[in-house]
N, C-alpha and C. Protein backbone atom coordinates (compact mmCIF):
# COMPACT_ATOMS: atom_id res chain seq x y z
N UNK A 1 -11.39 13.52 -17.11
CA UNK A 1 -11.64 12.85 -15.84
C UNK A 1 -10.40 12.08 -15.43
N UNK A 2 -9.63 12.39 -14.10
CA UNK A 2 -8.60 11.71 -13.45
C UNK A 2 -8.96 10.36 -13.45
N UNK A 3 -8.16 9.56 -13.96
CA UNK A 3 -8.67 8.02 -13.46
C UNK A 3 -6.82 7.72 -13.07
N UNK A 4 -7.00 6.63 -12.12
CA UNK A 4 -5.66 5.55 -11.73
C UNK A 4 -5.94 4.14 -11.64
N UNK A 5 -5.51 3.35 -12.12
CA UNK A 5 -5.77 1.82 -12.96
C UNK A 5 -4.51 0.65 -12.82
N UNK A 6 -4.56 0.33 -11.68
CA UNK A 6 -3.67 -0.92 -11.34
C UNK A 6 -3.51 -2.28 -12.05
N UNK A 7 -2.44 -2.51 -12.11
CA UNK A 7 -2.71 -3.86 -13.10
C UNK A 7 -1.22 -4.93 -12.61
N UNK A 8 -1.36 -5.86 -12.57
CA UNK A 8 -0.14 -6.41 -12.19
C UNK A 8 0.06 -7.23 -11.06
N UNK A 9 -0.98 -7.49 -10.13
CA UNK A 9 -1.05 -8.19 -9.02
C UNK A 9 -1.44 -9.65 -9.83
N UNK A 10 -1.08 -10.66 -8.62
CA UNK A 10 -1.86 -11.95 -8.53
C UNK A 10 -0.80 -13.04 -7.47
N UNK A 11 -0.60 -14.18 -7.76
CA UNK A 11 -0.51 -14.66 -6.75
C UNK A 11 0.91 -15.70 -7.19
N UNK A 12 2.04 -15.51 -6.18
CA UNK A 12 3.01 -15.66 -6.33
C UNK A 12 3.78 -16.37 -5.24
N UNK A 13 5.00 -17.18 -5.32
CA UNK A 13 5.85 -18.01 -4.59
C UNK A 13 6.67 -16.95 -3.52
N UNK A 14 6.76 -17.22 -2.06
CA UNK A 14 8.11 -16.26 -1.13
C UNK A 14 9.16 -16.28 -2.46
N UNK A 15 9.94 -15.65 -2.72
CA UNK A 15 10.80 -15.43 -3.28
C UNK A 15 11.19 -14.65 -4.53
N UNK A 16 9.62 -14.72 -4.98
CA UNK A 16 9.20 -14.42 -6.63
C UNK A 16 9.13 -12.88 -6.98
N UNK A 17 9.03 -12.76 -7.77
CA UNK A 17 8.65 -11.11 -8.51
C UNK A 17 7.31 -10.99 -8.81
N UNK A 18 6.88 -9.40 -9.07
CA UNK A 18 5.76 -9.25 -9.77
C UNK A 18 6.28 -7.59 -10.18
N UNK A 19 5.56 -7.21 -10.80
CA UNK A 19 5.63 -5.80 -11.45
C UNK A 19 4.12 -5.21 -11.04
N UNK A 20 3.99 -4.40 -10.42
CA UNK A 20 2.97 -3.34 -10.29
C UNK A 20 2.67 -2.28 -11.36
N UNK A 21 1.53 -2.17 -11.99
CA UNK A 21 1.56 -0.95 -13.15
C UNK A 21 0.42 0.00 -12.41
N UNK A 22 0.58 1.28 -12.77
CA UNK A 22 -0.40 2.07 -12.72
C UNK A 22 -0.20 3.21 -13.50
N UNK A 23 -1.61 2.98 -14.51
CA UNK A 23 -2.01 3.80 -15.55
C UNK A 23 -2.83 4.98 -15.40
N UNK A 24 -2.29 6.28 -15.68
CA UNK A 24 -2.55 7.64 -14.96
C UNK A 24 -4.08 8.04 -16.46
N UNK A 25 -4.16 9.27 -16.78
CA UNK A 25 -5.61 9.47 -17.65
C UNK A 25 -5.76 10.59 -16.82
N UNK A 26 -5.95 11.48 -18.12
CA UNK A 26 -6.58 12.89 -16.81
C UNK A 26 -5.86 13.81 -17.10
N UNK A 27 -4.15 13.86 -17.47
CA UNK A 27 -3.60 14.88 -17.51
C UNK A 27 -3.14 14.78 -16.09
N UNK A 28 -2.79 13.24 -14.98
CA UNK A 28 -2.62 14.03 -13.88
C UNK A 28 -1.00 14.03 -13.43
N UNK A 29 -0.27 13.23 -14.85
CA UNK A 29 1.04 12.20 -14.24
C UNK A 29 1.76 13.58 -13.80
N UNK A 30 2.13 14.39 -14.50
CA UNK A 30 2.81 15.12 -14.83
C UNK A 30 3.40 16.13 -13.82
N UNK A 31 2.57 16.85 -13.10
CA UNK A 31 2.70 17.31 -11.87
C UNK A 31 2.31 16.94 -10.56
N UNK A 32 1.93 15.83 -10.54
CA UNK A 32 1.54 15.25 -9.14
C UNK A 32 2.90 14.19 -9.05
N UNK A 33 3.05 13.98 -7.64
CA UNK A 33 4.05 12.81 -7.09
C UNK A 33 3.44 11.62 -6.71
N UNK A 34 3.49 10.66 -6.86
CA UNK A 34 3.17 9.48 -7.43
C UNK A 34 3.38 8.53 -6.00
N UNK A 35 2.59 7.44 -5.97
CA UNK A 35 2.88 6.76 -4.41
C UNK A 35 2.05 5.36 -4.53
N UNK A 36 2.37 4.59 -3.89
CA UNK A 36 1.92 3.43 -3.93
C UNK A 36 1.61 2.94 -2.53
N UNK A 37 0.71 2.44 -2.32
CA UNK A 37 0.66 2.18 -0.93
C UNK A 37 -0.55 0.65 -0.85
N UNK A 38 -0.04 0.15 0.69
CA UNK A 38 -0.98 -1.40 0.36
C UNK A 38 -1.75 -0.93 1.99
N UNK A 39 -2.74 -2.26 2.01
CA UNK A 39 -3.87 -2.75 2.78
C UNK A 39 -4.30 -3.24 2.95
N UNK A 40 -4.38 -3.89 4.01
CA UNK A 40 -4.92 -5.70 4.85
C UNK A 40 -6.10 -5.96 5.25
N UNK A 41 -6.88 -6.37 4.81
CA UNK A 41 -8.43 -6.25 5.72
C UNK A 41 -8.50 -5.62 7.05
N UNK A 42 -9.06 -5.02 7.24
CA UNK A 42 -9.50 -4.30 8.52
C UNK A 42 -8.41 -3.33 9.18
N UNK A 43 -7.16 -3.06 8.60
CA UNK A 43 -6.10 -2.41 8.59
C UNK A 43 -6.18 -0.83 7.83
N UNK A 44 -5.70 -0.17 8.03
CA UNK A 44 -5.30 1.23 7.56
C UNK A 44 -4.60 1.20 6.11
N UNK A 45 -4.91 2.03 5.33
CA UNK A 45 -3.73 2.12 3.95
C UNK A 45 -2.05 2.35 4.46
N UNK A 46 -0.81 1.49 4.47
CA UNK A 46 -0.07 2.04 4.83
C UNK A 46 1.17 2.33 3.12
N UNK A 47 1.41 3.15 3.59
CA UNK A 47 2.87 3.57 2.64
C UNK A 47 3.74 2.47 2.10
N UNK A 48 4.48 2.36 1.15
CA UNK A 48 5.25 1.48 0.59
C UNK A 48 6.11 2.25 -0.35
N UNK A 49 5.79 3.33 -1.08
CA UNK A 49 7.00 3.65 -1.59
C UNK A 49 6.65 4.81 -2.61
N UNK A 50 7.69 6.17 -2.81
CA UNK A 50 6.74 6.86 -3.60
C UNK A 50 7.85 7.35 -4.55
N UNK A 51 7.15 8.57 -5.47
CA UNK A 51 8.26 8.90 -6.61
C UNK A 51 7.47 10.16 -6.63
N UNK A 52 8.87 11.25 -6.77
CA UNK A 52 8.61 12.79 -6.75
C UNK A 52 8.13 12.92 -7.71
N UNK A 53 7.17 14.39 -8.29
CA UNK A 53 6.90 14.66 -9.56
C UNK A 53 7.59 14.42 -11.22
N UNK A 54 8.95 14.67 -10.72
CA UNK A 54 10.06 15.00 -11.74
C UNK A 54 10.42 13.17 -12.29
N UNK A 55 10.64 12.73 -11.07
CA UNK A 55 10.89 11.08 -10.77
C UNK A 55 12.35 11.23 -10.40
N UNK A 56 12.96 11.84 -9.67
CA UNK A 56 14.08 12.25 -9.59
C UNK A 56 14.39 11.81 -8.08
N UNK A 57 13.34 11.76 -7.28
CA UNK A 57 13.62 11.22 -5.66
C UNK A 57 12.74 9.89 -5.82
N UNK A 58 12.87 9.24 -4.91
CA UNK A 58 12.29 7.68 -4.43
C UNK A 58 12.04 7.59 -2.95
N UNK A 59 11.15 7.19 -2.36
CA UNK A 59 11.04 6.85 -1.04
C UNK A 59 10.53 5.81 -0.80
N UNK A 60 10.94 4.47 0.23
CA UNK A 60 10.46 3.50 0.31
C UNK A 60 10.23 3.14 2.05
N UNK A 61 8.83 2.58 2.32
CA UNK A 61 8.99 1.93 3.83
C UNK A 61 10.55 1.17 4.00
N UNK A 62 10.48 0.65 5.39
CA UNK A 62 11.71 0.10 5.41
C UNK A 62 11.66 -1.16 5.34
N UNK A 63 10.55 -1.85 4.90
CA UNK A 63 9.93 -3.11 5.22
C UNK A 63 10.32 -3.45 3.55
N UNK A 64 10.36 -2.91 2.61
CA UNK A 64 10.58 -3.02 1.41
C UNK A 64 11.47 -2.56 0.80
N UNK A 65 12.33 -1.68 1.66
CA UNK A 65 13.90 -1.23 1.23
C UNK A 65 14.48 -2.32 0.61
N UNK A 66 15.28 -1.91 -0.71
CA UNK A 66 16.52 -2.74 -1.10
C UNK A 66 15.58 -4.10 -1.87
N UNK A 67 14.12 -4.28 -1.36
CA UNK A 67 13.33 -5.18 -2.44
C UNK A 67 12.69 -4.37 -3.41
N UNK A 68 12.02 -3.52 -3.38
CA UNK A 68 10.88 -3.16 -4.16
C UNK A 68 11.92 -1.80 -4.85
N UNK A 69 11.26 -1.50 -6.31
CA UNK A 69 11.84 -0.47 -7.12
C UNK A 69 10.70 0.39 -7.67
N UNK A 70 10.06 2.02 -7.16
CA UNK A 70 9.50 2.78 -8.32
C UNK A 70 10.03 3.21 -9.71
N UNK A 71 9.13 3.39 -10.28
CA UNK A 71 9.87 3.75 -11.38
C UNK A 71 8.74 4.83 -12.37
N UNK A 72 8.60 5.44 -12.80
CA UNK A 72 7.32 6.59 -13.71
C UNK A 72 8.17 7.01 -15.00
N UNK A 73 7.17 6.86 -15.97
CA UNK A 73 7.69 7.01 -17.52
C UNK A 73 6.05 7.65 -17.87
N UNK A 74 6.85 9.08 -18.37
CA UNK A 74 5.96 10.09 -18.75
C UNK A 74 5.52 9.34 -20.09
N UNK A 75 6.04 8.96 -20.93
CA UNK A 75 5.41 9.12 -22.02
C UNK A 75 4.19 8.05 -22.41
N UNK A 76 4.28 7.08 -21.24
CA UNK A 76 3.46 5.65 -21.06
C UNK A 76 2.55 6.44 -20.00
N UNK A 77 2.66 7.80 -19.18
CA UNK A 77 1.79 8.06 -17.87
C UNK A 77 1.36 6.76 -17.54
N UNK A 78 2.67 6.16 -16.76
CA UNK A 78 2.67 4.90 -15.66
C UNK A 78 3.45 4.96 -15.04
N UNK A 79 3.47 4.46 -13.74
CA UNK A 79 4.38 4.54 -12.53
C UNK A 79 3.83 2.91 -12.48
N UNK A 80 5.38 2.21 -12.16
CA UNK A 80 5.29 0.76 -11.86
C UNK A 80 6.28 0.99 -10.46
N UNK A 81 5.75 -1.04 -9.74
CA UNK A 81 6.98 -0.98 -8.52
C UNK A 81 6.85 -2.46 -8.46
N UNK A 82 8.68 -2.00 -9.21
CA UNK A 82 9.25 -3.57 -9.63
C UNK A 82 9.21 -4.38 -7.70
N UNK A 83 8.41 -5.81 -7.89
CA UNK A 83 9.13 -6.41 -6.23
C UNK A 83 9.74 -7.44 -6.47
N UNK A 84 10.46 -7.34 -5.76
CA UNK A 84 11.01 -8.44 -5.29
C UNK A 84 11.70 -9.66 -4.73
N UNK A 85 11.79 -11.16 -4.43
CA UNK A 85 12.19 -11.26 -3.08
C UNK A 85 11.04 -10.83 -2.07
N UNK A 86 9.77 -11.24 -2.60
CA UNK A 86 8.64 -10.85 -2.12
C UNK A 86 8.58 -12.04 -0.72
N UNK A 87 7.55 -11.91 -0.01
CA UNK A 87 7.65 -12.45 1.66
C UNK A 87 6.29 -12.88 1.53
N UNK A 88 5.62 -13.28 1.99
CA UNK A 88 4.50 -13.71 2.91
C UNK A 88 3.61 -12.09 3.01
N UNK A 89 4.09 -12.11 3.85
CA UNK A 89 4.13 -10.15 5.08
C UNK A 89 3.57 -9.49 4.01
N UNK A 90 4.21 -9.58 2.25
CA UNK A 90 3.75 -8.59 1.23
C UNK A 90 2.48 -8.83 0.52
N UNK A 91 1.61 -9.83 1.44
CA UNK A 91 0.17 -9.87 0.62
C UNK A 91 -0.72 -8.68 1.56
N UNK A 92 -1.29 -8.37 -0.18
CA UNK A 92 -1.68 -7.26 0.81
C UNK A 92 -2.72 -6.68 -0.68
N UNK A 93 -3.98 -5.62 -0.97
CA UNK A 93 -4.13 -5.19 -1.82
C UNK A 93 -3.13 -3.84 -2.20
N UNK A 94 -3.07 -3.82 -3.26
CA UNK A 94 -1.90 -1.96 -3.28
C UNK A 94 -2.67 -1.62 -4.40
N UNK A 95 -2.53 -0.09 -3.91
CA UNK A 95 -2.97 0.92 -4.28
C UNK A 95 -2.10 1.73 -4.65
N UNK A 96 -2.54 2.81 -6.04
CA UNK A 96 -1.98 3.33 -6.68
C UNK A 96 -2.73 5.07 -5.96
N UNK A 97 -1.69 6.02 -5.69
CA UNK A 97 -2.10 7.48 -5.25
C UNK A 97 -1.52 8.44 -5.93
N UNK A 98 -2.00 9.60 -6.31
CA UNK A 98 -1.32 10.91 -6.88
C UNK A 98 -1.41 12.04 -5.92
N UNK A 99 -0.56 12.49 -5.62
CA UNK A 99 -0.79 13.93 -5.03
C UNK A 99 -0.22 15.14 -5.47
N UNK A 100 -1.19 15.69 -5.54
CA UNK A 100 -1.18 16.88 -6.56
C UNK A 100 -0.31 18.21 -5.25
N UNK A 101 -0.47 18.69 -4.13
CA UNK A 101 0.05 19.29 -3.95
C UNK A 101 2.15 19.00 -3.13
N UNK A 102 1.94 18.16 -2.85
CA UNK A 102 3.25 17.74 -2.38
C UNK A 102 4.21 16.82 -3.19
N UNK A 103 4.94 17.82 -3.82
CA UNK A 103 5.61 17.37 -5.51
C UNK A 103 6.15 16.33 -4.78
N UNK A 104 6.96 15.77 -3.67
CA UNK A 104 7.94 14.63 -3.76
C UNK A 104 6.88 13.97 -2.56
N UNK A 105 5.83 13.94 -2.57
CA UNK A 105 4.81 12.71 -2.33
C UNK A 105 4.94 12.88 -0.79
N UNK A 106 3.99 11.78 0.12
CA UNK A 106 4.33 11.38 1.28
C UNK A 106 3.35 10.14 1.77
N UNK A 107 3.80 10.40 3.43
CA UNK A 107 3.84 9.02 3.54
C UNK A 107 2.21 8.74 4.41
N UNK A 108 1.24 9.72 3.84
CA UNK A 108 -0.18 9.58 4.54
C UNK A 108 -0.80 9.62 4.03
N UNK A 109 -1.70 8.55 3.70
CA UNK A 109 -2.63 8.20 2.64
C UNK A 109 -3.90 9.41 2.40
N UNK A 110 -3.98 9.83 3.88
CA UNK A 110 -5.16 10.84 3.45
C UNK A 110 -4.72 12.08 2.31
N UNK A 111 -3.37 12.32 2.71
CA UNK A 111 -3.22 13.73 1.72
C UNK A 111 -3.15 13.63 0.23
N UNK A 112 -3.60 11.98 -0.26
CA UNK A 112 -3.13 11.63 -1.53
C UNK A 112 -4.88 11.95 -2.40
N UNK A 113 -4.60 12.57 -3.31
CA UNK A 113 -6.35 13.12 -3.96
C UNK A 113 -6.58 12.19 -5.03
N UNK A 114 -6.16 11.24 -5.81
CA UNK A 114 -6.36 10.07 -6.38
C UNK A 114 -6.20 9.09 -5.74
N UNK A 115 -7.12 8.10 -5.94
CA UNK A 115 -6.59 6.53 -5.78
C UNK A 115 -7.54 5.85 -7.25
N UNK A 116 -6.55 4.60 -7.01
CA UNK A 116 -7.17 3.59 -7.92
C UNK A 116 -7.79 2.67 -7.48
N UNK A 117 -8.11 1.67 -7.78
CA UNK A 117 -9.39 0.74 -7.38
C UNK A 117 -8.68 -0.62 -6.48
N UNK A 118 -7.24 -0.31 -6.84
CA UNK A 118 -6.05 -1.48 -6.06
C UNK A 118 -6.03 -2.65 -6.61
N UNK A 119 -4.91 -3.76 -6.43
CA UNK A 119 -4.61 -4.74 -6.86
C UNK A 119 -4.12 -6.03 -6.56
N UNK A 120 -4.84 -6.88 -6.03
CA UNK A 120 -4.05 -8.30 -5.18
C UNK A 120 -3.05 -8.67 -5.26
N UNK A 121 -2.11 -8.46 -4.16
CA UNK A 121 -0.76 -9.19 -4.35
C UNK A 121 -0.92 -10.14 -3.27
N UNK A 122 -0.85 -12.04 -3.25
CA UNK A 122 -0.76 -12.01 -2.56
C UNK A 122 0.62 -13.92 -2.79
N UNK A 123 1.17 -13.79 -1.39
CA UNK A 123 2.10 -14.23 -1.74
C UNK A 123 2.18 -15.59 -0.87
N UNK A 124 2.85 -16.67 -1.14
CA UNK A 124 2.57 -17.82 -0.34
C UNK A 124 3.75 -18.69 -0.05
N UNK A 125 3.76 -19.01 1.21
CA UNK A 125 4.77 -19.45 2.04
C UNK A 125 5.36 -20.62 1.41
C-alpha cells in the first residue's frame, strides 16, 4: 500500500528554517517524481517545488527560488525541502505528491496520484 507521511512542520520566526520530510512506503520513491506543494484555507493546492525521478532536475515556484532546497535519498525513500529565510507569505499546510507518470514532475496538483496528509508550516512576523 502507497502511503506519503510528512513530518517537519511547526511554527517558526520570519527568518528561520525548518526541514520538510516526506516518507515514501509502497515501493513508490523510485520511479515516480516527487513534488511538494502548499495550501491556504479556502485556496487551491499550489506548487512549490519538485524533484525528477532520478533527482537529477529541481524545480521551484519563484516565490521560493534561491530559499527553499529539494532534495530525495533513495535509500531513506524521503524527499525533504530544506527552507529558508522563511516569510510570513510561507504559512501555509504542504503537502507531499508523487507522480508516477511524468518522471520530472509538474506543476498541477491534479496530475499528482499520491498525496500525504500535509504539514503546518506556519510562520510569524
Amino acid at each position: 500500500q502507497v502511503q506519503l507521511v510528512e513530518s517537519g512542520g511547526g511554527l517558526v520566526e520570519a527568518g528561520g528554517s525548518l526541514t520538510l520530510t516526506c516518507l515514501t512506503s509502497g515501493g513508490i520513491l523510485r520511479d515516480y517524481a516527487m513534488a511538494w506543494f502548499r495550501q491556504d484555507p479556502g485556496q487551491k493546492r499550489a506548487f512549490v517545488s519538485a524533484i525528477s525521478w532520478n533527482g537529477e532536475h529541481t524545480y521551484y515556484a519563484d516565490s521560493v527560488k534561491g530559499r527553499f532546497t529539494i532534495s530525495r535519498d533513495f535509500a531513506k525513500n524521503t524527499v525533504d525541502l530544506q527552507m529558508n529565510s522563511l516569510k510570513p507569505e510561507d504559512t501555509a499546510v504542504y503537502y507531499c505528491g508523487a507522480h508516477r507518470s511524468a518522471r520530472y514532475g509538474s506543476r498541477w496538483p491534479d496530475e499528482y496520484d499520491y498525496w500525504g496528509q500535509g504539514t503546518q508550516v506556519t510562520v510569524s512576523s
